[in-house]
Protein backbone atom coordinates (compact mmCIF):
# COMPACT_ATOMS: atom_id res chain seq x y z
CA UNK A 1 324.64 190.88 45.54
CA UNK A 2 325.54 186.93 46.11
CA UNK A 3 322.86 185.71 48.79
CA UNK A 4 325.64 184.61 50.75
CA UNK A 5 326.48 188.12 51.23
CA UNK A 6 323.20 189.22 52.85
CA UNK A 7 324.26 187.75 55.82
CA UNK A 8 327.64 189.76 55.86
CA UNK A 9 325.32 193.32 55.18
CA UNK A 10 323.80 192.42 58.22
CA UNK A 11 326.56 191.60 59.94
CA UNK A 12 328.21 194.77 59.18
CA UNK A 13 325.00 196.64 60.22
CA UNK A 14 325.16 195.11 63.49
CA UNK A 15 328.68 196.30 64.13
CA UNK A 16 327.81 199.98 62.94
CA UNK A 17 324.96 199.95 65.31
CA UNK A 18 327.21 199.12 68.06
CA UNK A 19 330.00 201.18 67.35
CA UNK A 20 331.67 203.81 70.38
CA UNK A 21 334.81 204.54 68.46
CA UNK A 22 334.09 208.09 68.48
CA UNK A 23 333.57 209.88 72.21
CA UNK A 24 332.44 212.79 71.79
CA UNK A 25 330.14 211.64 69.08
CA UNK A 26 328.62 209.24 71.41
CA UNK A 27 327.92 211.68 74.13
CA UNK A 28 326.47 214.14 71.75
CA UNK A 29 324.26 211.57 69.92
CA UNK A 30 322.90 209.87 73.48
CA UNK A 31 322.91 213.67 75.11
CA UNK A 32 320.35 214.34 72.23
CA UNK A 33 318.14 211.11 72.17
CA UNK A 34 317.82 212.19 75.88
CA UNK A 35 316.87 215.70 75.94
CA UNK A 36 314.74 215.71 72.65
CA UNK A 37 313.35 218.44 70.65
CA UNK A 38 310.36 219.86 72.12
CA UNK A 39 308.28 218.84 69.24
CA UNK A 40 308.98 215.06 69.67
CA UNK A 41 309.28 214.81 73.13
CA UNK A 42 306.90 212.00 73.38
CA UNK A 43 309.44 209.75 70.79
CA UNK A 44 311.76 207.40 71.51
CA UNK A 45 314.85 208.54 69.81
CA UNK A 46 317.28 205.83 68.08
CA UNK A 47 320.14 207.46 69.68
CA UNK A 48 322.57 205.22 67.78
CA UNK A 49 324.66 205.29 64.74
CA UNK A 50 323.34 204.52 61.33
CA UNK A 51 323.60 202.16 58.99
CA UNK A 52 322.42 202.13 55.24
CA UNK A 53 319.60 201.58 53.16
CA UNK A 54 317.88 200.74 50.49
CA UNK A 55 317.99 197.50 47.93
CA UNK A 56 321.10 195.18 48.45
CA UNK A 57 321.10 194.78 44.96
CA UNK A 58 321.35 198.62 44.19
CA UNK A 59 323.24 199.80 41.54
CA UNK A 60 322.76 203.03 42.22
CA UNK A 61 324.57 204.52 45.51
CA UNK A 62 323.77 207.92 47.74
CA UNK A 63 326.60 208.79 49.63
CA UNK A 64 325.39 211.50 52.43
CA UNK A 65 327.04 213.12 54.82
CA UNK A 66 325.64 212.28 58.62
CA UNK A 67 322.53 211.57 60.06
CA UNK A 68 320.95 214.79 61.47
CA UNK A 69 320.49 215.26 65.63
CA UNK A 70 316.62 215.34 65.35
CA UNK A 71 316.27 213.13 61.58
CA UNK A 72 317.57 210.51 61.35
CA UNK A 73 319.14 210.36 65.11
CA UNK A 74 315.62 210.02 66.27
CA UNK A 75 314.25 207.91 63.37
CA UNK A 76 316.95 205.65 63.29
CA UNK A 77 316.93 205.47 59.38
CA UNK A 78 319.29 207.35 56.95
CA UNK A 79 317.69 210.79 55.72
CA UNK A 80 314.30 210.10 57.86
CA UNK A 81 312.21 212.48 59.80
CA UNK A 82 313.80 215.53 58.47
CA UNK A 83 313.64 218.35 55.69
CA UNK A 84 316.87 216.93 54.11
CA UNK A 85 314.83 213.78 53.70
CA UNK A 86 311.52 215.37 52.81
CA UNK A 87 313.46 216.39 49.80
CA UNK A 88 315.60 214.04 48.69
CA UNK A 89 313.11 210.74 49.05
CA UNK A 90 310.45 212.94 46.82
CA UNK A 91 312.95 213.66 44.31
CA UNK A 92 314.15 209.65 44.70
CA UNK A 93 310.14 209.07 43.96
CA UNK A 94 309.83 211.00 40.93
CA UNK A 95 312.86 209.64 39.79
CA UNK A 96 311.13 205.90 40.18
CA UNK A 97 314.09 204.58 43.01
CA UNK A 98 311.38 205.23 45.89
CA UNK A 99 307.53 203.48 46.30
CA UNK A 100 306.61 206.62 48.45
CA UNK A 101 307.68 210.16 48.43
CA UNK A 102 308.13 210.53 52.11
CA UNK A 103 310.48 209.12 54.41
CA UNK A 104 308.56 209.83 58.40
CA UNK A 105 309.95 206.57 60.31
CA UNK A 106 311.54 203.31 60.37
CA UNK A 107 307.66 201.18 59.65
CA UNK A 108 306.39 203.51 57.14
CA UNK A 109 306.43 201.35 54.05
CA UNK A 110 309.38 203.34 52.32
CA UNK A 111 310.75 201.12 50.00
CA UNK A 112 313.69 202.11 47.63
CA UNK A 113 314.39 200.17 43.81
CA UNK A 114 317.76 199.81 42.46
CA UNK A 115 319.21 202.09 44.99
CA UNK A 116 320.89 202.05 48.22
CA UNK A 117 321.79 204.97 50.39
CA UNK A 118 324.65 205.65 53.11
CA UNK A 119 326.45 208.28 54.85
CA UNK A 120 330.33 208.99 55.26
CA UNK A 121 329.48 209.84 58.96
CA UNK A 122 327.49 207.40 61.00
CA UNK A 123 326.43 209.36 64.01
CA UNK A 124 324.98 212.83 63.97
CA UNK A 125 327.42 215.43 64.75
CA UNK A 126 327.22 218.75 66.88
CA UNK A 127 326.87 221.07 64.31
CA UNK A 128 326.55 218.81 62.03
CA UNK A 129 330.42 218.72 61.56
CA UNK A 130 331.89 215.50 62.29
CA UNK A 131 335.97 215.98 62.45
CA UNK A 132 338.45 214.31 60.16
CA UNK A 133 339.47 211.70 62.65
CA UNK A 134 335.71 210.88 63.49
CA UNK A 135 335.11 210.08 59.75
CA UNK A 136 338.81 208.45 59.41
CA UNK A 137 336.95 205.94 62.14
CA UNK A 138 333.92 205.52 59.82
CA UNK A 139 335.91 204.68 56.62
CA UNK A 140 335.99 201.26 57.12
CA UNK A 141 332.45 200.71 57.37
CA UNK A 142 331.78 202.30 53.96
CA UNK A 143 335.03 200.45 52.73
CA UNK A 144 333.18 197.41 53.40
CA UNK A 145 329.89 198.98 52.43
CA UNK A 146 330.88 198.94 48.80
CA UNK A 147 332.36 195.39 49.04
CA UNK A 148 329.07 194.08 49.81
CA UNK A 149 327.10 196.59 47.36
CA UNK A 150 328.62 194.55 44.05
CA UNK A 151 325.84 196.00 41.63
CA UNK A 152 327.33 199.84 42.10
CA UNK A 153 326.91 201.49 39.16
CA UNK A 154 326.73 204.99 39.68
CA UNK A 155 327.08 207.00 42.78
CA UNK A 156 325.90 210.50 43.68
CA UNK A 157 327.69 212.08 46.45
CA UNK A 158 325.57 214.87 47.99
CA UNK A 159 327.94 217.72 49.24
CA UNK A 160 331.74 218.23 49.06
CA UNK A 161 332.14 216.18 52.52
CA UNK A 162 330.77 213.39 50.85
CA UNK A 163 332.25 213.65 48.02
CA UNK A 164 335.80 214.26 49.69
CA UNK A 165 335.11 211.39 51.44
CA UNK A 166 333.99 208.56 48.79
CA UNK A 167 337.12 209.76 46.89
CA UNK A 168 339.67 209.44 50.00
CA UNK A 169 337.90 205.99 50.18
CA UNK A 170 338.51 204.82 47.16
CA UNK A 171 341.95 206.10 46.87
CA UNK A 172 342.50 203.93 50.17
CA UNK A 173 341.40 201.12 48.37
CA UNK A 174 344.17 201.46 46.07
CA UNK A 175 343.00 203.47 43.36
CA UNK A 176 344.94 206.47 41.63
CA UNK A 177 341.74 208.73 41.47
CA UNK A 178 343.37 212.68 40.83
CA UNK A 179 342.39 215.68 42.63
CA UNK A 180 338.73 216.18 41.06
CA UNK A 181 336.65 219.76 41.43
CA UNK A 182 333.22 219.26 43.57
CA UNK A 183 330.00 221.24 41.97
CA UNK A 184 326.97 220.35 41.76
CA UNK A 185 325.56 218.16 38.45
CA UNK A 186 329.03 216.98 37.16
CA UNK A 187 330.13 212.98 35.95
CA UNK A 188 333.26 211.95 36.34
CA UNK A 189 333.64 208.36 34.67
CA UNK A 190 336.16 206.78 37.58
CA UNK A 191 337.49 204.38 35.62
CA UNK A 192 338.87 206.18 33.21
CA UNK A 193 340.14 208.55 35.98
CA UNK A 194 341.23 205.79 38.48
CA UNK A 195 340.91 202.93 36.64
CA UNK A 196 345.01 201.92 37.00
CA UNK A 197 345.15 199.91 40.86
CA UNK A 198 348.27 200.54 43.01
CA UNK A 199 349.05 198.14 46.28
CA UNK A 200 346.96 195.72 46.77
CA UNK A 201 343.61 196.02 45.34
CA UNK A 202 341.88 192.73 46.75
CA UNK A 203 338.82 194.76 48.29
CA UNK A 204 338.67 197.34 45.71
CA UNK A 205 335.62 198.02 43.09
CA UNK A 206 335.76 196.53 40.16
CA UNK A 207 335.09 198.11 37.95
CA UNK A 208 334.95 201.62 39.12
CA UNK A 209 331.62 203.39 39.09
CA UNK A 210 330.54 206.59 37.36
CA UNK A 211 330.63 209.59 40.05
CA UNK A 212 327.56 212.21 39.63
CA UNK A 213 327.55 215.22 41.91
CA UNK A 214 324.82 216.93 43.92
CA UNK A 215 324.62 219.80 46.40
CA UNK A 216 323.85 218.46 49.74
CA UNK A 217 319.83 218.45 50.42
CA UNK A 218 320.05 220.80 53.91
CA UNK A 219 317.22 223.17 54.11
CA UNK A 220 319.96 225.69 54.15
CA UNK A 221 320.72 224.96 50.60
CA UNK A 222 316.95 224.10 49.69
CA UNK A 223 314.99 226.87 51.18
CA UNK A 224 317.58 229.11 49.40
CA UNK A 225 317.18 227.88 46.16
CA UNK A 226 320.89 226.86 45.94
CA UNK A 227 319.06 223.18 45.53
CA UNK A 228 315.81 223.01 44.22
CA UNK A 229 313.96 219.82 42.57
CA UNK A 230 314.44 220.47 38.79
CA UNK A 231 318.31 220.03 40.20
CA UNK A 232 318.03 217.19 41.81
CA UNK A 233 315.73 215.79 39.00
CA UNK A 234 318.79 216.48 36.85
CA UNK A 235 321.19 214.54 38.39
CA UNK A 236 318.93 211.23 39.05
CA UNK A 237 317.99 211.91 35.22
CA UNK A 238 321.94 211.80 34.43
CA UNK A 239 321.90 208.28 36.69
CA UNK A 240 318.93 206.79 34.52
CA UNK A 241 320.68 207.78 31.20
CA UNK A 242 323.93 205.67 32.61
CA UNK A 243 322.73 202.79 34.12
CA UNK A 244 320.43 202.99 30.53
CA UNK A 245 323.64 202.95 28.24
């Protein structure tokens, strides 16, 4: 990333902070931060939607799907304070893109190399199922996301919303990207997929990155052993061999 564009990260952070598009997102999101779980009832939750992070000059991106009511809706940083993130930032350690293998709160000291990570969805959902016309609203902001991100390499998309959703994103930006197949551990080289632009491509990735694919770290899919961390390893293994070659 250009250091003029630090500013314009910022910038767009600022705006996602502040953002209302969504109603019933907004109600849900403050309604939480207000009544609290009972466990953190002496926390201040964030309350607010979130942004991304990591290093600016990633060139590895994690595309996730929302931030979770009691996570990162109360930490205030993507995949922070909950077993999603528990998970994922140890595997993100062992792979060498983390300082730390836990991710508790905004001050802890987490620091991530090479990698940046972001959501499709900025503010936690009920259910944890934002609706097509709440993440139609969000687009934009990861639109611009990977504008600023220059250094993208490689991204993992953890679950099929995610994934869904990077694709739709990139298609918007005016790339002829075919139906793909979601499951977990698979590489799809974009750029040989979606490499042809269409419209007007001025904001558009170039070049495409590599697309690995991950099961979504819930504790539903961890505590099951649908995920578990020689899987994850796996794919962040596939990512080192890439950016490597």
């Amino acid at each position: 990333m250009n250091n003029q564009d630090r500013p314009q990260l910022e910038q767009l952070n600022a705006e996602i902070v502040n953002c209302t598009a969504c109603p019933r997102l907004v109600e849900w999101r403050e309604e939480v931060a207000r009544t609290k779980r009972r466990a953190y009832q002496d926390e201040t939750y964030w309350g607010k939607p979130i942004t991304g992070f990591g290093d600016p000059n990633a060139r590895l991106l994690l595309v996730g799907l929302a931030p979770g009511a009691h996570g990162a809706n109360r930490t205030g940083r993507v995949f922070t304070g909950d077993g999603s993130g528990d998970f994922l930032y140890a595997a993100l350690h062992r792979a060498g893109f983390a300082n730390r293998p836990t991710s508790t709160h905004r001050g802890d000291g987490l620091r991530l190399h090479g990698c940046y990570i972001t959501c499709v969805g900025r503010c936690a959902p009920p259910q944890n199922r934002p609706k097509p016309d709440e993440l139609e609203n969000c687009r934009p902001y990861l639109i611009r996301e990977l504008a600023l991100l220059d250094q993208i390499h490689i991204v993992v998309t953890l679950g099929q919303i995610a994934f869904d959703q990077t694709l739709r994103t990139l298609r918007a930006q005016g790339y002829a990207i075919p139906r793909l197949d979601f499951g977990h551990g698979r590489h799809y080289d974009l750029n040989v997929l979606g490499g042809e632009m269409f419209g007007d491509g001025a904001d558009s990735l170039s070049p495409l990155p590599h697309l690995l694919t991950c099961y979504h770290p819930s504790r539903q899919n961890t505590q099951t052993g649908v995920l578990t961390p020689e899987m994850m390893d796996n794919v962040f293994g596939q990512a080192h061999a890439l950016l490597e070659s």
